[in-house]
Structure formats: structure tokens, C-alpha cells
PDB file of N, CA and C in Angstrom:
ATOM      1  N   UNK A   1     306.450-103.755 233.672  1.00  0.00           N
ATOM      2  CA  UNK A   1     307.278-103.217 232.599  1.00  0.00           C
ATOM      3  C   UNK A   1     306.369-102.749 231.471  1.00  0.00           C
ATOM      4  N   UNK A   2     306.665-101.526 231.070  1.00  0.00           N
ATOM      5  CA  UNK A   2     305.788-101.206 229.683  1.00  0.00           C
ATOM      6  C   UNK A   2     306.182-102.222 228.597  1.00  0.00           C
ATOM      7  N   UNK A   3     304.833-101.889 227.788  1.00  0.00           N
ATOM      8  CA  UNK A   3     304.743-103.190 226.842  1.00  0.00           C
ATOM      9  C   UNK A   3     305.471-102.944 225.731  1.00  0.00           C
ATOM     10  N   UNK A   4     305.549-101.190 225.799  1.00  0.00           N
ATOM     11  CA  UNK A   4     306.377-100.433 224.223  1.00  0.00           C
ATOM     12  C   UNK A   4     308.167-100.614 224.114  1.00  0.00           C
ATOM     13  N   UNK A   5     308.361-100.804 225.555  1.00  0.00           N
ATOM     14  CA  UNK A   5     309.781-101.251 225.482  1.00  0.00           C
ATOM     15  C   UNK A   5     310.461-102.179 225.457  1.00  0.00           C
ATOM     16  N   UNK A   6     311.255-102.459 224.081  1.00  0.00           N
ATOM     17  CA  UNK A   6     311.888-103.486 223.659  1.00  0.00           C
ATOM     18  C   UNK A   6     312.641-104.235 224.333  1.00  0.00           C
ATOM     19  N   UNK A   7     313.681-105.447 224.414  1.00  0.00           N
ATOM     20  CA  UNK A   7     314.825-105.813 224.562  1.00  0.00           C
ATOM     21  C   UNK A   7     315.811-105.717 223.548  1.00  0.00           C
ATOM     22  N   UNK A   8     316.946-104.923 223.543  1.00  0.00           N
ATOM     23  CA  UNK A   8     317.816-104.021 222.828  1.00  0.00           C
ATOM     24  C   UNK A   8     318.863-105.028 223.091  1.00  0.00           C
ATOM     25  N   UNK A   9     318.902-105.651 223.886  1.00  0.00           N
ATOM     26  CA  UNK A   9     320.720-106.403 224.123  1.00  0.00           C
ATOM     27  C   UNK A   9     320.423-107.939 223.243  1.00  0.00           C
ATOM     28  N   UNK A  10     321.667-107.959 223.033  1.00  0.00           N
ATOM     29  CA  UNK A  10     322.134-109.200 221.849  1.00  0.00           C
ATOM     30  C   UNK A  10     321.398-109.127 220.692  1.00  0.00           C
ATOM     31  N   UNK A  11     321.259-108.280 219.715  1.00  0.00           N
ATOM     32  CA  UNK A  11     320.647-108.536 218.470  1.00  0.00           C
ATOM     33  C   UNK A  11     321.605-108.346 217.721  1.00  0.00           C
ATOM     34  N   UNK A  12     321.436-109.179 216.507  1.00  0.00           N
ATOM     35  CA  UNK A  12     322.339-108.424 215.296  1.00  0.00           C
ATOM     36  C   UNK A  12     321.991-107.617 213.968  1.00  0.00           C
ATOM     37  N   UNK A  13     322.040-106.676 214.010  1.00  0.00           N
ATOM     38  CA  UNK A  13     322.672-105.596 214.293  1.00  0.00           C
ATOM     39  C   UNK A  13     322.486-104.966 215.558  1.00  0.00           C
ATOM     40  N   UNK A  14     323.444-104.413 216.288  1.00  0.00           N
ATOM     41  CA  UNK A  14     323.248-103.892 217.873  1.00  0.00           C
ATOM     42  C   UNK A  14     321.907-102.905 217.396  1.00  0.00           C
ATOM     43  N   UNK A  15     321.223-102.677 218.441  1.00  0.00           N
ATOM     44  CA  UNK A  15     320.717-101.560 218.772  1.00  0.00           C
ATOM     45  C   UNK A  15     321.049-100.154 218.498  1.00  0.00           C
ATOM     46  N   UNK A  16     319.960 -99.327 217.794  1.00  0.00           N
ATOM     47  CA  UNK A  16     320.741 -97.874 217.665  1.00  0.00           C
ATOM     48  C   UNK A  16     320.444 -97.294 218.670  1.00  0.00           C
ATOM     49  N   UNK A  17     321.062 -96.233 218.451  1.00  0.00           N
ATOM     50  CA  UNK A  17     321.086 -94.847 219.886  1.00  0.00           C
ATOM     51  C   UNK A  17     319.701 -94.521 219.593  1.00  0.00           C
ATOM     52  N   UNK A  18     319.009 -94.383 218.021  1.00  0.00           N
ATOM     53  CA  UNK A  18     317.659 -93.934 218.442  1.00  0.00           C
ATOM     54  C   UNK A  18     316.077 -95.052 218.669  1.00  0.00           C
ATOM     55  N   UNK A  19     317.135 -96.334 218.926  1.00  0.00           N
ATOM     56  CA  UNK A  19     315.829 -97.306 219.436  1.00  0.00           C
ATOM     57  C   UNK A  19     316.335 -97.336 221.017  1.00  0.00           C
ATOM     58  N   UNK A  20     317.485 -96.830 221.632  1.00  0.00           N
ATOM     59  CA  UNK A  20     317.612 -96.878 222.917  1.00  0.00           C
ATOM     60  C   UNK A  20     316.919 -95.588 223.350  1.00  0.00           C
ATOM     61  N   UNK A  21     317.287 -94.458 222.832  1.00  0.00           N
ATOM     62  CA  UNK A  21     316.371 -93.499 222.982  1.00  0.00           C
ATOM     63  C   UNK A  21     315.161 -93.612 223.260  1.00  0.00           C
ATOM     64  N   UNK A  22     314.207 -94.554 222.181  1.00  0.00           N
ATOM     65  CA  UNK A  22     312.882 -94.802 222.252  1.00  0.00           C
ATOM     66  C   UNK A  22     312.244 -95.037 223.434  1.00  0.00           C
ATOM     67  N   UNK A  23     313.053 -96.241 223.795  1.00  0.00           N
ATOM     68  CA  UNK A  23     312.911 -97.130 225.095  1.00  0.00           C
ATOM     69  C   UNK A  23     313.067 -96.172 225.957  1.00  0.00           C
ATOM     70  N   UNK A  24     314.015 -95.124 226.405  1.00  0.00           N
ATOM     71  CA  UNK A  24     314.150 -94.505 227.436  1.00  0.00           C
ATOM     72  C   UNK A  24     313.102 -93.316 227.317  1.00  0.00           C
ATOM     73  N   UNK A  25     312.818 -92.608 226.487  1.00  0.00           N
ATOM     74  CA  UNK A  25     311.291 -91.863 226.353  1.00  0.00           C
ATOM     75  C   UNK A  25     310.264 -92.617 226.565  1.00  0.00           C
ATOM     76  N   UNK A  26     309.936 -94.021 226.834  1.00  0.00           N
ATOM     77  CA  UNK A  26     309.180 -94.832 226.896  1.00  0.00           C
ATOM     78  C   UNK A  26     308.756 -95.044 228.442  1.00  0.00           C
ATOM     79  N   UNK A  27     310.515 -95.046 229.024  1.00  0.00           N
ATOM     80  CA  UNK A  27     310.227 -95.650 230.640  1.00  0.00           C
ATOM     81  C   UNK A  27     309.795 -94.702 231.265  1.00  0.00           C
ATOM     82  N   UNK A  28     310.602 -92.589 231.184  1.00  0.00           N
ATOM     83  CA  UNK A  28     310.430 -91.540 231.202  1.00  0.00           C
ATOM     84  C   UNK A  28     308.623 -91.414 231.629  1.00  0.00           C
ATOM     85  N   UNK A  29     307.981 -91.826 230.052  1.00  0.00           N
ATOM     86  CA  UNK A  29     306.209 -91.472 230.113  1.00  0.00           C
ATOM     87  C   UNK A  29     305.871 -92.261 231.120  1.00  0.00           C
ATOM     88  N   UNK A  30     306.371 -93.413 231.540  1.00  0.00           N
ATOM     89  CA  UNK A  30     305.892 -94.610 232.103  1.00  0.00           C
ATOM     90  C   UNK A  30     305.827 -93.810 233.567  1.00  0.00           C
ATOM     91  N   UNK A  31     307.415 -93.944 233.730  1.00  0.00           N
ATOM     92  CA  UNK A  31     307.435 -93.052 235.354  1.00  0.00           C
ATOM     93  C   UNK A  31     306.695 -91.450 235.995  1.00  0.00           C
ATOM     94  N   UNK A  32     306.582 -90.760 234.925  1.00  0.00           N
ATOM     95  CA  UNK A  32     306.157 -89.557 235.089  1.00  0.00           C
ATOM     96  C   UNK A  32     304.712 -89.544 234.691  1.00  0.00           C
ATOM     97  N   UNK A  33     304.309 -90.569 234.347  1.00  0.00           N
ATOM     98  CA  UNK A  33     302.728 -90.396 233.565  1.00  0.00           C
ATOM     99  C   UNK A  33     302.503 -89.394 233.027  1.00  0.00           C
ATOM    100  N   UNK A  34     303.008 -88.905 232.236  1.00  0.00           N
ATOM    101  CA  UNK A  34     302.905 -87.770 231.190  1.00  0.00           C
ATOM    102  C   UNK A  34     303.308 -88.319 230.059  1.00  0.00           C
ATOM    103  N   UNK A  35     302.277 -88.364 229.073  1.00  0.00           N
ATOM    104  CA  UNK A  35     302.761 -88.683 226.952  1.00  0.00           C
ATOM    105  C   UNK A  35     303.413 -87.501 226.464  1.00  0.00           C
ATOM    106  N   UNK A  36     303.215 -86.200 226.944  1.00  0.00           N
ATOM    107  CA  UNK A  36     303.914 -84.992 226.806  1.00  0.00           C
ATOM    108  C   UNK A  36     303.848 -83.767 227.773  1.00  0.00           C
ATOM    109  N   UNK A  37     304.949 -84.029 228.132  1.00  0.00           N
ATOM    110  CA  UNK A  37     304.944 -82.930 229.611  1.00  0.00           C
ATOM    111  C   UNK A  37     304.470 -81.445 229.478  1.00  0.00           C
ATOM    112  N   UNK A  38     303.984 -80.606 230.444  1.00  0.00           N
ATOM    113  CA  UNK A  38     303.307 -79.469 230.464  1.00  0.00           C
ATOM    114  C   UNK A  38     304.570 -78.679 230.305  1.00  0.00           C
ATOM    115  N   UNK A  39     304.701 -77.206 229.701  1.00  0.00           N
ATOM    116  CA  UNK A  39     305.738 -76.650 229.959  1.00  0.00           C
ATOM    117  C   UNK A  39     306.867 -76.678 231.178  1.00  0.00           C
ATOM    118  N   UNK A  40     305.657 -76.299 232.062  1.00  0.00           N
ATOM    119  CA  UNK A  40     306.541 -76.089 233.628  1.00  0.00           C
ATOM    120  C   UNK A  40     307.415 -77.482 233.385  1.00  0.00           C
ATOM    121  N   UNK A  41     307.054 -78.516 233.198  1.00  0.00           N
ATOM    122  CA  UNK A  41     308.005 -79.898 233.403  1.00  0.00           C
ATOM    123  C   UNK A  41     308.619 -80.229 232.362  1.00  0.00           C
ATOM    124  N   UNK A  42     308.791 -79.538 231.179  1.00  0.00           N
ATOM    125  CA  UNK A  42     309.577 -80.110 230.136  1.00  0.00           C
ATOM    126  C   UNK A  42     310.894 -80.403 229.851  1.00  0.00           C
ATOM    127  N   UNK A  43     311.152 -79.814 230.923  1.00  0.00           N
ATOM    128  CA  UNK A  43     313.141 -79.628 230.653  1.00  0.00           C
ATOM    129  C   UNK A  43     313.333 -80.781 231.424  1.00  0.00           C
ATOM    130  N   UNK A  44     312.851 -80.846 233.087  1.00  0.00           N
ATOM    131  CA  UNK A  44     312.578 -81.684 233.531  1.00  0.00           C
ATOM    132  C   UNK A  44     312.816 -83.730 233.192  1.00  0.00           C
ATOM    133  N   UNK A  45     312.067 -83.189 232.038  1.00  0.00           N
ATOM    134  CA  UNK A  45     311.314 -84.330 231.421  1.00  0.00           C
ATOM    135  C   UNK A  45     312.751 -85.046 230.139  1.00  0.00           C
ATOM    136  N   UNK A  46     312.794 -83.826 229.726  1.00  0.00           N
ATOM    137  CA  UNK A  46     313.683 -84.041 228.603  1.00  0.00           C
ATOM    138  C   UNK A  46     315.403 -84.152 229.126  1.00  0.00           C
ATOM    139  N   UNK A  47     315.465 -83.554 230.454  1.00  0.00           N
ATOM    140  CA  UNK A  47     316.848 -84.096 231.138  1.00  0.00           C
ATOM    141  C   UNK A  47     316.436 -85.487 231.006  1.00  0.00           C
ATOM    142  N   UNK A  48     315.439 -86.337 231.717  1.00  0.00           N
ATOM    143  CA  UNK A  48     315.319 -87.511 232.121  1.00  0.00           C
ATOM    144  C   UNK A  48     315.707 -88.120 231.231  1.00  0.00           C
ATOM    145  N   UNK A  49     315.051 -88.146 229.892  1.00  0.00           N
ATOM    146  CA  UNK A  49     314.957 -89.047 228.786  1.00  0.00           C
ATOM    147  C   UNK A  49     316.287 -88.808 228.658  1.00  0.00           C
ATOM    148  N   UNK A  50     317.428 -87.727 228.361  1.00  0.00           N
ATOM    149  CA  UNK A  50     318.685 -87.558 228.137  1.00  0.00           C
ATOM    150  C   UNK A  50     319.703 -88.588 228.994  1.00  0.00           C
ATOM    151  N   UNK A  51     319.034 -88.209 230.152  1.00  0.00           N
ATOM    152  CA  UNK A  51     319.779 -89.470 231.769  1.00  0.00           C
ATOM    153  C   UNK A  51     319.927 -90.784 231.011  1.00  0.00           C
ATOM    154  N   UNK A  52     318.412 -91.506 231.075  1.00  0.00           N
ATOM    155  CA  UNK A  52     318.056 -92.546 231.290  1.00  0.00           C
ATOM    156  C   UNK A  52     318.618 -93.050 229.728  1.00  0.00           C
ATOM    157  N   UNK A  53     318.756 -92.181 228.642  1.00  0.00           N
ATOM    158  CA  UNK A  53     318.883 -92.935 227.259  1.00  0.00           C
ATOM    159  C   UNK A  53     320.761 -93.371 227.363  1.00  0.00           C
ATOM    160  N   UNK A  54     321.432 -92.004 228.694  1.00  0.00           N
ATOM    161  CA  UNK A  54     322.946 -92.700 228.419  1.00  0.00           C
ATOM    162  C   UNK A  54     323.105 -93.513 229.585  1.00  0.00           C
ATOM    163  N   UNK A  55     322.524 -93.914 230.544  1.00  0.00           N
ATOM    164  CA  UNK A  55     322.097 -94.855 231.356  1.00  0.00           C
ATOM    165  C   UNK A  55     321.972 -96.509 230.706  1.00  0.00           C
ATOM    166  N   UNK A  56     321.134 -96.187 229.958  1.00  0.00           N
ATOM    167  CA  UNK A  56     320.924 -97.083 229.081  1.00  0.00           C
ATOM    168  C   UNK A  56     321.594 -97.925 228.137  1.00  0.00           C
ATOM    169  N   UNK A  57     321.938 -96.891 227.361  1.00  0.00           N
ATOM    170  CA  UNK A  57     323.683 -97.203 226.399  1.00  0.00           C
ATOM    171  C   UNK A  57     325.066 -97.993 227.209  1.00  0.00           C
ATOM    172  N   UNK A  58     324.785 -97.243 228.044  1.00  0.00           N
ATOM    173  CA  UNK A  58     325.957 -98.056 229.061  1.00  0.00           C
ATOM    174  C   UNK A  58     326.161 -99.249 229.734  1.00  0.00           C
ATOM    175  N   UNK A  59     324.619 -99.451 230.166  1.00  0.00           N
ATOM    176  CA  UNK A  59     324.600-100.911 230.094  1.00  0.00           C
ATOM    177  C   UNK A  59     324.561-101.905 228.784  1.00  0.00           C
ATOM    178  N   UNK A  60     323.701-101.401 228.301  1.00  0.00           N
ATOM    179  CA  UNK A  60     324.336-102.031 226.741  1.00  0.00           C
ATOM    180  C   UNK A  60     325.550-102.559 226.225  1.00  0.00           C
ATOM    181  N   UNK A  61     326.318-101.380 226.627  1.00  0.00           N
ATOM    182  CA  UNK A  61     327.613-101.118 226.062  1.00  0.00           C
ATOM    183  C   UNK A  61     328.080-102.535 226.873  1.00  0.00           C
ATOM    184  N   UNK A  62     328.339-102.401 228.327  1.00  0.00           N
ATOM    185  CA  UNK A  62     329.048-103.249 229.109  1.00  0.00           C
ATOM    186  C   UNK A  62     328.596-104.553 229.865  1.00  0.00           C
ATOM    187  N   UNK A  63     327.405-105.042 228.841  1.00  0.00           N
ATOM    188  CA  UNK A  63     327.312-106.346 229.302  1.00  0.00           C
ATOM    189  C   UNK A  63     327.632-107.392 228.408  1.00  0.00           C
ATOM    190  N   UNK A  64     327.426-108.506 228.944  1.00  0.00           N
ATOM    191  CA  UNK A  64     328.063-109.569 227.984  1.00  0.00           C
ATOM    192  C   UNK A  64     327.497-110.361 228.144  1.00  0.00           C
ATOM    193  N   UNK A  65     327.853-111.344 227.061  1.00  0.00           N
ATOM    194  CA  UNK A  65     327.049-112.889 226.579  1.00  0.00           C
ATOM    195  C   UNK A  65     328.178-114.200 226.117  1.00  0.00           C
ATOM    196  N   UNK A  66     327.746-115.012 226.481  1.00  0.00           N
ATOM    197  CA  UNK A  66     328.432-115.848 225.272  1.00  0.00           C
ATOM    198  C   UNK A  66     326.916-116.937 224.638  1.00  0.00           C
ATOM    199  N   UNK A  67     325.947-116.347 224.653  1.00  0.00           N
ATOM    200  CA  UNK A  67     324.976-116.663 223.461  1.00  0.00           C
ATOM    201  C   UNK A  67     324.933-116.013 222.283  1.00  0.00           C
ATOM    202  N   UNK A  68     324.943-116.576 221.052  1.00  0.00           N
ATOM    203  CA  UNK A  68     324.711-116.094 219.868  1.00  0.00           C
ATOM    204  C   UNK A  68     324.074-114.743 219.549  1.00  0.00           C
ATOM    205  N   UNK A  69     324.090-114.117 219.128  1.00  0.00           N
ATOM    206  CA  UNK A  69     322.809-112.910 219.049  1.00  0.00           C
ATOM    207  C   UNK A  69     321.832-113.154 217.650  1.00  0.00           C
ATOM    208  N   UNK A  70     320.497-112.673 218.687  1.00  0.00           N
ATOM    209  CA  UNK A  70     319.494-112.597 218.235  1.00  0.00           C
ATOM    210  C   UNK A  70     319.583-112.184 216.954  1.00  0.00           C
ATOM    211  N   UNK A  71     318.612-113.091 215.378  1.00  0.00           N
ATOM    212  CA  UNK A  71     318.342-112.225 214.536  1.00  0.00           C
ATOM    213  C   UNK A  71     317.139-111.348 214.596  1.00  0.00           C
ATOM    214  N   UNK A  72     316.962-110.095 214.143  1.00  0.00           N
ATOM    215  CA  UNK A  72     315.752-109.018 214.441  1.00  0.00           C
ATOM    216  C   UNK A  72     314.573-109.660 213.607  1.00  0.00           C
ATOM    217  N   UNK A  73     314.807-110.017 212.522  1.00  0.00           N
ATOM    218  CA  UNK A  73     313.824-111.036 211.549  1.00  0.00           C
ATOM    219  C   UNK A  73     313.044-112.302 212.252  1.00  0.00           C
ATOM    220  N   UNK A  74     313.991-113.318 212.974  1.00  0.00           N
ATOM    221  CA  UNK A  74     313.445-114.661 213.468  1.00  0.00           C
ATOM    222  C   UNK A  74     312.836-113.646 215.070  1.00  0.00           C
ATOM    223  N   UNK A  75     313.019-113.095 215.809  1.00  0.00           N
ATOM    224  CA  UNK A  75     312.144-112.422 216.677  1.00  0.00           C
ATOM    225  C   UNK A  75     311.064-111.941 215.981  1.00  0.00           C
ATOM    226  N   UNK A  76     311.483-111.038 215.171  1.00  0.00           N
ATOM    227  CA  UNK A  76     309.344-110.485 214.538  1.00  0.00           C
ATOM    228  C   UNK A  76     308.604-111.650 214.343  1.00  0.00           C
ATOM    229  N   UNK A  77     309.508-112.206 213.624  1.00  0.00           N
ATOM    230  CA  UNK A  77     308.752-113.904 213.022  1.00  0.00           C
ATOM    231  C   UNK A  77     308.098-114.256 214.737  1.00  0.00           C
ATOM    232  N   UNK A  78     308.933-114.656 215.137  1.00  0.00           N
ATOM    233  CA  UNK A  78     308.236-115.565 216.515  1.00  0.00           C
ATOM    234  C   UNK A  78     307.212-114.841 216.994  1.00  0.00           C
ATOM    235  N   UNK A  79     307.544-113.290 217.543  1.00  0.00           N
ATOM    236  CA  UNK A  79     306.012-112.716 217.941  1.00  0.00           C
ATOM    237  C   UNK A  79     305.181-112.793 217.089  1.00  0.00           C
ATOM    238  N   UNK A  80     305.392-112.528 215.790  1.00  0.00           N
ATOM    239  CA  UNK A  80     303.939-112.906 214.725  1.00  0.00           C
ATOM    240  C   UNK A  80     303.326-113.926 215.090  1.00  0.00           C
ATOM    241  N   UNK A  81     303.786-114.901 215.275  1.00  0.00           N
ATOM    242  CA  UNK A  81     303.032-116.263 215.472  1.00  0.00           C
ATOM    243  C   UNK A  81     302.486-116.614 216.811  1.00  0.00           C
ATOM    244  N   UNK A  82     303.311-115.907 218.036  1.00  0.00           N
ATOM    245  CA  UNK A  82     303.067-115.549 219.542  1.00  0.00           C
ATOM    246  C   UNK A  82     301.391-114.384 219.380  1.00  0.00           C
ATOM    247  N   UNK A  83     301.551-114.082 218.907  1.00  0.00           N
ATOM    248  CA  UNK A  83     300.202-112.594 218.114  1.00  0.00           C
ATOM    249  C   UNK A  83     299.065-113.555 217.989  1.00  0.00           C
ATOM    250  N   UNK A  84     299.149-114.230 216.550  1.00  0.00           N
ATOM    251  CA  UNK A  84     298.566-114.942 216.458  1.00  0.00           C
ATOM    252  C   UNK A  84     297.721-115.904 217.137  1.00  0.00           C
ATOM    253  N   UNK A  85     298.476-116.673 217.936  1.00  0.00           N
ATOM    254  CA  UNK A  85     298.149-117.731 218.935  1.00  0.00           C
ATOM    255  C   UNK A  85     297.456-116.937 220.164  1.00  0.00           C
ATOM    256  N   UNK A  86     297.688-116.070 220.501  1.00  0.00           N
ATOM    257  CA  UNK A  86     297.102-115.243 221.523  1.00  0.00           C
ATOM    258  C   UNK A  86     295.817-114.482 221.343  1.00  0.00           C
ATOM    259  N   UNK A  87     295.823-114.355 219.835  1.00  0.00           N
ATOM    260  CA  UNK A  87     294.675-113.219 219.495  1.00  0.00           C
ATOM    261  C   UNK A  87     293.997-113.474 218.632  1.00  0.00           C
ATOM    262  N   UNK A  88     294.417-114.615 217.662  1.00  0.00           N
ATOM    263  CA  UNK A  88     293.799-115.001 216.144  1.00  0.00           C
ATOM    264  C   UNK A  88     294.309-114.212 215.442  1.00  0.00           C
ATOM    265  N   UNK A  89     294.219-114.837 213.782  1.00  0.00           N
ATOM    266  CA  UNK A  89     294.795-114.420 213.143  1.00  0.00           C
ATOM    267  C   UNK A  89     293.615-113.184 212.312  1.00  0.00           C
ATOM    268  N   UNK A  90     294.185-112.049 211.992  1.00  0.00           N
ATOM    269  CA  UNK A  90     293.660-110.609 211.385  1.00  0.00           C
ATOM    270  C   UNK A  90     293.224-110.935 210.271  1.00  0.00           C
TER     271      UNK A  90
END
């Protein structure tokens, strides 16, 4: 799994369309190994990310929990300190 793409489900505040976006331009470069496609493949490229971002949304949309959701704050917090412990502190 790329390292740039988040986990988007259960946070509070949901996820926007343009951090699902992100993620799906993310998996897109991942699968195609291209950071920016050559002409000939751009439309190509930019259907995909279009696919995969309402692909995406949809599962979003239609899954479920009955765990609390995540705050976006106590996650940064935890990887900060996950960072830390892994790498030393900067």
C-alpha cells in the first residue's frame, strides 16, 4: 500500500471529496507509475483518478461502524509520537 494514502473512514469530521480525491490520484500514480502522465496517457489517467475517486466515495459512503470516530487531532498526535519513536526526535 502507498505510504501517501490515508485512512479516510471514521473520522470526525468525515473526509472531504478533495482528501478522497488525493488518495485516489495517489493509488492512480501508484498503479500506473507515472507522477504525471505523458500526453498520449493523460485522459487516460485522469478518467482513472475520476473512476477510482467515485469508487472511493462510495465505499465511504456505505460502510459502517459502531466504533466511535476517530478524532483527526489525537491521530496526528499518535503518529507524532509513532515518528518519533521510530526515527528520533528532529
Amino acid at each position: 500500500m502507498c505510504r501517501n494514502i490515508k485512512t479516510l473512514f471514521n473520522f470526525e469530521p468525515p473526509a472531504t471529496g478533495d482528501e478522497v480525491e488525493a488518495a485516489s490520484l495517489q493509488f492512480v500514480r501508484k498503479l500506473s507509475g507515472f507522477q504525471a502522465p505523458s500526453k498520449a496517457n493523460e485522459a487516460a489517467f485522469q478518467l482513472a483518478v475520476l473512476e477510482v475517486t467515485a469508487a472511493a466515495q462510495k465505499l465511504l459512503d456505505s460502510l459502517v461502524t459502531n466504533a466511535e470516530p476517530r478524532d483527526r487531532d489525537i491521530e496526528l498526535e499518535r503518529a507524532r509520537i509513532r515518528n518519533a519513536k521510530r526515527f528520533g526526535s528532529a
